[in-house]
PDB file of N, CA and C in Angstrom:
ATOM      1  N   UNK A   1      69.358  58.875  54.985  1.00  0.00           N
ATOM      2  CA  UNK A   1      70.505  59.702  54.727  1.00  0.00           C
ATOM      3  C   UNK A   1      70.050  60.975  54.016  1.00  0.00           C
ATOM      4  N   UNK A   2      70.455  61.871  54.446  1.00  0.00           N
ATOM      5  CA  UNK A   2      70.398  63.397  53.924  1.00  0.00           C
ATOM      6  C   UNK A   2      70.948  63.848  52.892  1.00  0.00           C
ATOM      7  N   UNK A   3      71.118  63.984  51.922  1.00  0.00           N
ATOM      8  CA  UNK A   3      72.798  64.938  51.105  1.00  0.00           C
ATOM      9  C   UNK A   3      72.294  65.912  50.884  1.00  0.00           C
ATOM     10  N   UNK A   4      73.298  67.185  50.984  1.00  0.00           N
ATOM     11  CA  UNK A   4      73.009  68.423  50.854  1.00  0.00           C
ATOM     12  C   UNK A   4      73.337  68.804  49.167  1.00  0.00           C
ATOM     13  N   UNK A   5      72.922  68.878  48.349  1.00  0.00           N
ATOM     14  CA  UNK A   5      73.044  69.581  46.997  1.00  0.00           C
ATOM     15  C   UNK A   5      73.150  70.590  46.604  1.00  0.00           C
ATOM     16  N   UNK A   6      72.857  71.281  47.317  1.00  0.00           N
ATOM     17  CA  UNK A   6      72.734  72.766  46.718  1.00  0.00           C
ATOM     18  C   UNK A   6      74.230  73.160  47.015  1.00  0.00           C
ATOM     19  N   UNK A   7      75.056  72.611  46.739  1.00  0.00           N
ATOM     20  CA  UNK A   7      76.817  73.462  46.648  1.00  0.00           C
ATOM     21  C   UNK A   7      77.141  72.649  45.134  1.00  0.00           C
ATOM     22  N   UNK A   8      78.299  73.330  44.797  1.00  0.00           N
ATOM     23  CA  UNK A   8      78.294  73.038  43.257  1.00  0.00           C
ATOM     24  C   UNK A   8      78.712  71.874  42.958  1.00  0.00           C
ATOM     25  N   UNK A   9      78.991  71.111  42.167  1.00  0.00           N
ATOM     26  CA  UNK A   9      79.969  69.815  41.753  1.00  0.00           C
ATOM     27  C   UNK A   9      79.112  69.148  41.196  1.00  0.00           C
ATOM     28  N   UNK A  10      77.557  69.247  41.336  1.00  0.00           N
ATOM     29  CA  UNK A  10      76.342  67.958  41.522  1.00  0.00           C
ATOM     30  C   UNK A  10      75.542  68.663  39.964  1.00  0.00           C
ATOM     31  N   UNK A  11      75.987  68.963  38.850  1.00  0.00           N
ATOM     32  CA  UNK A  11      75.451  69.314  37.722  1.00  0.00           C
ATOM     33  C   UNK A  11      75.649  68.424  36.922  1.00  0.00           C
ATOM     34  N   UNK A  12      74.661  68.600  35.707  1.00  0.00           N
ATOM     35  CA  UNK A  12      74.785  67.344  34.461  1.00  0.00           C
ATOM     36  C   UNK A  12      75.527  67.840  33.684  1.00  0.00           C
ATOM     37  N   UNK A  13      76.611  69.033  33.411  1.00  0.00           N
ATOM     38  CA  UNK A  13      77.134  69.282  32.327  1.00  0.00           C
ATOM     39  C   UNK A  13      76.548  69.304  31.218  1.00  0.00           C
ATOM     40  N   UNK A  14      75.324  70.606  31.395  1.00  0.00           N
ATOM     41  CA  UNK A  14      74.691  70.154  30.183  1.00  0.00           C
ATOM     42  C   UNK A  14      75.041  71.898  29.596  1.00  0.00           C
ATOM     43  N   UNK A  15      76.127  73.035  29.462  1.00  0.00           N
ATOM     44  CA  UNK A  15      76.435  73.803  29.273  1.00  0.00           C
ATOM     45  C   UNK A  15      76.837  73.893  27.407  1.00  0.00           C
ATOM     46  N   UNK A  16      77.370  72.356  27.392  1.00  0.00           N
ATOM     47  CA  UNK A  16      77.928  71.738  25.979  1.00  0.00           C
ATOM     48  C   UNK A  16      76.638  71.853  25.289  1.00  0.00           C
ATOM     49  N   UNK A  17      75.663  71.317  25.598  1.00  0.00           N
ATOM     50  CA  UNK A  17      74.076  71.384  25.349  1.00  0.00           C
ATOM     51  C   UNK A  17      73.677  72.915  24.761  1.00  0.00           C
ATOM     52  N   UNK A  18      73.492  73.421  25.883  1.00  0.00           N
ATOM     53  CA  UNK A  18      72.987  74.649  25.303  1.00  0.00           C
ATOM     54  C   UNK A  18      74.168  75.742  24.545  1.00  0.00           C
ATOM     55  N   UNK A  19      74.912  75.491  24.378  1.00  0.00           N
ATOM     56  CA  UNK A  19      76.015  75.998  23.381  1.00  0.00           C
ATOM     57  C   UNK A  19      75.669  75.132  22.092  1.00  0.00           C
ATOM     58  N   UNK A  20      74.935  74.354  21.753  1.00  0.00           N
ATOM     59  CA  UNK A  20      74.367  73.819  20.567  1.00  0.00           C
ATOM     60  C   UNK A  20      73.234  74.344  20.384  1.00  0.00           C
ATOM     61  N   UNK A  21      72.674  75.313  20.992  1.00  0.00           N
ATOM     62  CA  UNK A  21      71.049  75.561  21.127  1.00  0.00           C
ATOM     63  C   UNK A  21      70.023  74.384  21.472  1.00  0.00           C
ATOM     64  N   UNK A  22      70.514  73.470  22.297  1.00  0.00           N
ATOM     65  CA  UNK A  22      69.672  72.515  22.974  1.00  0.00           C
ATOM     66  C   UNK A  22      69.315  73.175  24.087  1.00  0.00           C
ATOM     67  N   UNK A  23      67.755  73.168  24.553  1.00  0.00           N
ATOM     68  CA  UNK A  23      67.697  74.176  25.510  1.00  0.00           C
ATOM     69  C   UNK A  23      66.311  73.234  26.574  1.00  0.00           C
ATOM     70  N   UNK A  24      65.517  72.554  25.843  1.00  0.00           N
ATOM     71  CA  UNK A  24      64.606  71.721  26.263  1.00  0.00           C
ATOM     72  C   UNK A  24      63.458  72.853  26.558  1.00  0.00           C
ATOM     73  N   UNK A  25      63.091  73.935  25.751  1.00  0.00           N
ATOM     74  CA  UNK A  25      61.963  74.684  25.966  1.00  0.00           C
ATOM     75  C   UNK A  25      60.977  73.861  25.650  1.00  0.00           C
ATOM     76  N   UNK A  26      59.647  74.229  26.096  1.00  0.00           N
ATOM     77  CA  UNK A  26      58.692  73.408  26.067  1.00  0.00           C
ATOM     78  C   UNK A  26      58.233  71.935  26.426  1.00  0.00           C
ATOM     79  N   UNK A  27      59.630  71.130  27.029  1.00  0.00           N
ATOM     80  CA  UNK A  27      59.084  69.992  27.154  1.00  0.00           C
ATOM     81  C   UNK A  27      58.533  70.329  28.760  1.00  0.00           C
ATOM     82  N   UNK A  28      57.950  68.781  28.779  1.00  0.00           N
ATOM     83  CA  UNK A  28      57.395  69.069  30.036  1.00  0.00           C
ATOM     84  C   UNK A  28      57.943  67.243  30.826  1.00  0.00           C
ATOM     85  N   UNK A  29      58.377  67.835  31.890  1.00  0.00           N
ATOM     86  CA  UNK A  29      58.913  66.699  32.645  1.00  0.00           C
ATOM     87  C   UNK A  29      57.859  66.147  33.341  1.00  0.00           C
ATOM     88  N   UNK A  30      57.856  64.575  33.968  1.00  0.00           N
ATOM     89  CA  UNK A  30      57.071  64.475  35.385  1.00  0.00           C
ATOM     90  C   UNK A  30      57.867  63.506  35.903  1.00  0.00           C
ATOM     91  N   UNK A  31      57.728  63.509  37.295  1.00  0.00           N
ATOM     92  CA  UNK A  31      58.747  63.116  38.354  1.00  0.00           C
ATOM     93  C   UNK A  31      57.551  62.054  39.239  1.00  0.00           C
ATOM     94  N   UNK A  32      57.657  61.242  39.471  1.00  0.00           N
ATOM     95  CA  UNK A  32      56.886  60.196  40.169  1.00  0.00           C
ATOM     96  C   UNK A  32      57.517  59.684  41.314  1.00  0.00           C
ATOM     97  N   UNK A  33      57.868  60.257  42.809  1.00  0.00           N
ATOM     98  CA  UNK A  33      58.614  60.141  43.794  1.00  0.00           C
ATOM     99  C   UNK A  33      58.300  60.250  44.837  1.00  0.00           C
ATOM    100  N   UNK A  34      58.918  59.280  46.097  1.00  0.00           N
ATOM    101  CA  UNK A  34      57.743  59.526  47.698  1.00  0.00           C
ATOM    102  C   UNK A  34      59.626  60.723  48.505  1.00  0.00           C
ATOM    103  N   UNK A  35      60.361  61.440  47.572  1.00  0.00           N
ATOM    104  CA  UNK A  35      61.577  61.833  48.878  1.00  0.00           C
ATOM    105  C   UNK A  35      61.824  63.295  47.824  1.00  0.00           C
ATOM    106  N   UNK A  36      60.650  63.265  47.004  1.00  0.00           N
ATOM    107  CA  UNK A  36      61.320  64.523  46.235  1.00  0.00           C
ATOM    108  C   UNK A  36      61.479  66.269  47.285  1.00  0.00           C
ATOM    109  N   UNK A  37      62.333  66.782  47.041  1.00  0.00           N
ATOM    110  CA  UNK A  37      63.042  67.755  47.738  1.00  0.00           C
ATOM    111  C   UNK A  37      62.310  68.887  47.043  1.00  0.00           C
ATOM    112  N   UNK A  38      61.318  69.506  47.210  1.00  0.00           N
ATOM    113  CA  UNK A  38      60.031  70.274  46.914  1.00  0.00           C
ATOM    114  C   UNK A  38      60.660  71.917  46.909  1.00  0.00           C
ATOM    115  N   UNK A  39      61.732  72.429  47.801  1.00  0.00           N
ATOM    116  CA  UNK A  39      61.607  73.388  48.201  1.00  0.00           C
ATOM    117  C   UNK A  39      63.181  73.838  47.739  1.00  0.00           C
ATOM    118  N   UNK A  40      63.630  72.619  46.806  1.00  0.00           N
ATOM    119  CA  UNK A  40      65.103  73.098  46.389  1.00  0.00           C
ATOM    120  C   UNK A  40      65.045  74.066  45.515  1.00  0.00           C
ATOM    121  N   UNK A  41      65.941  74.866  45.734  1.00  0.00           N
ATOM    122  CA  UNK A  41      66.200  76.455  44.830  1.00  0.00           C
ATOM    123  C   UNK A  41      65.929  76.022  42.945  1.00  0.00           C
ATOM    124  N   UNK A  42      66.193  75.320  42.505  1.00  0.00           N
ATOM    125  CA  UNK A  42      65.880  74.648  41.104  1.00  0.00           C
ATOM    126  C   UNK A  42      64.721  74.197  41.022  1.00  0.00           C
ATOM    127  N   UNK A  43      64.173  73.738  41.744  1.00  0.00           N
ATOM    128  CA  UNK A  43      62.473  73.287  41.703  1.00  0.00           C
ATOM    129  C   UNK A  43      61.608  74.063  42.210  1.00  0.00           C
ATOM    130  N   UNK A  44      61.674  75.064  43.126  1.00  0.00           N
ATOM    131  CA  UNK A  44      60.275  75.618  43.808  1.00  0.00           C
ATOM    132  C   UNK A  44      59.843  76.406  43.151  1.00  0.00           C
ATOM    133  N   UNK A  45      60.030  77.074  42.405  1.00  0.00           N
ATOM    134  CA  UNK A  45      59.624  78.113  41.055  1.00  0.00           C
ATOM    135  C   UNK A  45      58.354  77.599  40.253  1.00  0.00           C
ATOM    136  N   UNK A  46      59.031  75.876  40.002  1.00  0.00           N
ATOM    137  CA  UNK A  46      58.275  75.151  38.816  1.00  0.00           C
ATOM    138  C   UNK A  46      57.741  74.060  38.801  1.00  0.00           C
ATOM    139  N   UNK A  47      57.200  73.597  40.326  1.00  0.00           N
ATOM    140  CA  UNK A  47      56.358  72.386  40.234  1.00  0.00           C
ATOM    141  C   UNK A  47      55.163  72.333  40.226  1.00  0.00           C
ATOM    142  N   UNK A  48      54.326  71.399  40.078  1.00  0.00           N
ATOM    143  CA  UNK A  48      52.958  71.186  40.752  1.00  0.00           C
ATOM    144  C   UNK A  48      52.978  69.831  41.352  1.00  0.00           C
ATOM    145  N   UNK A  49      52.473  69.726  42.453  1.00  0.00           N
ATOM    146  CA  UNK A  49      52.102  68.102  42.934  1.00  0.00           C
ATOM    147  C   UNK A  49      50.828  67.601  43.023  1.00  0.00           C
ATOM    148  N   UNK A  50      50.659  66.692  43.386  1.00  0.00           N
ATOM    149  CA  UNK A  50      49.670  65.840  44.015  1.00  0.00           C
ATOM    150  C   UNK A  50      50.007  64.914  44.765  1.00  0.00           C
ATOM    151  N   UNK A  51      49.540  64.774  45.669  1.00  0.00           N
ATOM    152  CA  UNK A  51      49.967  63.239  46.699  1.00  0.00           C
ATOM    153  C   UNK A  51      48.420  62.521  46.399  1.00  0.00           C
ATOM    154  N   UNK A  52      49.156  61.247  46.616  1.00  0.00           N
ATOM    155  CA  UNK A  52      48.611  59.898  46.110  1.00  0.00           C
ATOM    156  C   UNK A  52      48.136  59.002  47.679  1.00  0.00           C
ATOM    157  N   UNK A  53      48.500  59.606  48.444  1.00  0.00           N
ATOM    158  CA  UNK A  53      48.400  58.849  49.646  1.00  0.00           C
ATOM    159  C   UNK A  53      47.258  58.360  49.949  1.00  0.00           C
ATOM    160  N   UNK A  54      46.116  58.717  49.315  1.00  0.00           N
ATOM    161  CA  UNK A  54      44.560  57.887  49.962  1.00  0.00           C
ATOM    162  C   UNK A  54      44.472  57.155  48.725  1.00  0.00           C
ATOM    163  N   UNK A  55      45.457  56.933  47.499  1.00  0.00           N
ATOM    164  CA  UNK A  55      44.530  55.839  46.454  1.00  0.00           C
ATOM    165  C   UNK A  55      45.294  54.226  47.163  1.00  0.00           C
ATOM    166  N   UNK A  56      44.379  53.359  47.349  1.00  0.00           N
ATOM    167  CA  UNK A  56      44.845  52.308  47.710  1.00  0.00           C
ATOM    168  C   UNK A  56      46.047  51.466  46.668  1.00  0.00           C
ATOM    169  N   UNK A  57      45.765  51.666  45.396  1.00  0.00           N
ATOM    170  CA  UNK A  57      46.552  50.826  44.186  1.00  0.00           C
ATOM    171  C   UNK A  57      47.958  50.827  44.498  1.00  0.00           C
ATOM    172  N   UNK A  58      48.586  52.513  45.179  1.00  0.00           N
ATOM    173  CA  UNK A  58      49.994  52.453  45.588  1.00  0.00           C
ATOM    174  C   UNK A  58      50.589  51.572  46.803  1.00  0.00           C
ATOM    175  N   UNK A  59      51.759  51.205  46.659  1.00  0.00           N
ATOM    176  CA  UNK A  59      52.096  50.427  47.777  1.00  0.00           C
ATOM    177  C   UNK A  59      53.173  51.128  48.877  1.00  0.00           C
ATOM    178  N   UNK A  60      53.078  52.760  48.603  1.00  0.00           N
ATOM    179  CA  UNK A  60      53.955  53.199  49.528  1.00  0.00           C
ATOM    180  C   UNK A  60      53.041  54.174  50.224  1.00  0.00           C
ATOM    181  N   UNK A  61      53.110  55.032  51.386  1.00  0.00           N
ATOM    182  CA  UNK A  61      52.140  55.414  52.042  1.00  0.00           C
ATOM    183  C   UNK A  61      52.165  56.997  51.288  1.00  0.00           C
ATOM    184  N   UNK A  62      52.997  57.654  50.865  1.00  0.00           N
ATOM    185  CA  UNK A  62      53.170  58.750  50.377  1.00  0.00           C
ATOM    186  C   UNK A  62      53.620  59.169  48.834  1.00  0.00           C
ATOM    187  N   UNK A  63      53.453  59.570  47.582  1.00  0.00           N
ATOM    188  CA  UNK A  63      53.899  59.801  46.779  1.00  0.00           C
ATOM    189  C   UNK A  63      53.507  61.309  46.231  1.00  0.00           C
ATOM    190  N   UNK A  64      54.201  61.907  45.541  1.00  0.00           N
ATOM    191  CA  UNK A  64      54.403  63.204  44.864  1.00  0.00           C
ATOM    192  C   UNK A  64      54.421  62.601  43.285  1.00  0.00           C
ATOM    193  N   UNK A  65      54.027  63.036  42.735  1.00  0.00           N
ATOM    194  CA  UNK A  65      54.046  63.466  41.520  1.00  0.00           C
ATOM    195  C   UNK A  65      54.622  65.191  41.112  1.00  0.00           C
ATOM    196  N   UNK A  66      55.679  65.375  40.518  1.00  0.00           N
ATOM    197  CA  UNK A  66      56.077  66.926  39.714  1.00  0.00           C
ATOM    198  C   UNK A  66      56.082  67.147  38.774  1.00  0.00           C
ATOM    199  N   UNK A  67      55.517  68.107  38.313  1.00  0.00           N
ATOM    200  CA  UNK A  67      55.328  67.976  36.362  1.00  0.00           C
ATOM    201  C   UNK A  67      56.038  69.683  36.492  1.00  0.00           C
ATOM    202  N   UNK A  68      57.115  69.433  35.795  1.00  0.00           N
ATOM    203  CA  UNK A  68      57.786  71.049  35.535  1.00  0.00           C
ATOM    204  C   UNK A  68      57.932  71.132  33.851  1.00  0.00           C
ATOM    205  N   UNK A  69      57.418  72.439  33.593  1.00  0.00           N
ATOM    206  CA  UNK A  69      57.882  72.854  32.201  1.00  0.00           C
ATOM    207  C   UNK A  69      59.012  73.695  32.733  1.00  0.00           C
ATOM    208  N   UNK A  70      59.921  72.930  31.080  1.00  0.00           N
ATOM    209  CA  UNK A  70      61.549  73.861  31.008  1.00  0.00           C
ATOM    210  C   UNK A  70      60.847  74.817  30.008  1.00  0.00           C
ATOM    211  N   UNK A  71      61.159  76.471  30.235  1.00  0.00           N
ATOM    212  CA  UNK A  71      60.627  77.699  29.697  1.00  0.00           C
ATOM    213  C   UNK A  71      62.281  78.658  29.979  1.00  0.00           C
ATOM    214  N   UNK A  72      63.305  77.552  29.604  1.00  0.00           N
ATOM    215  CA  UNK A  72      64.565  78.309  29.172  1.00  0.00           C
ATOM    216  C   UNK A  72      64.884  78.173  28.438  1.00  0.00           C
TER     217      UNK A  72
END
């Protein structure tokens, strides 16, 4: 199944957040996923990957790893 995201409704409400000065500068996320959406307008700016596909230890044929720093 497909879903399209990029139209509005699909946010965390995190506006309340940064009206407290919660802003998450500097942390750094990582994402461990074989369906991550690489080229969405919110992510392509700020990833890096690696695929995992030749280490035998995984049990799926494909994985991504994304490590994004928030620098807002």
């Amino acid at each position: 199944m497909i879903i399209d995201n990029r139209g509005g409704g699909l946010d965390m409400n995190v506006i309340p957040a940064w009206r407290e000065g919660i802003t998450g500068r500097g942390v750094v996320v990582t994402i461990l996923d074989d369906g991550l959406e690489t080229d969405h307008p919110d992510l392509v700016a700020n990833y890096v990957s690696h695929h995992f596909s030749h280490h035998l230890f995984l049990n799926k044929e494909y994985f991504i790893i994304m490590t994004c720093v928030v620098d807002t």
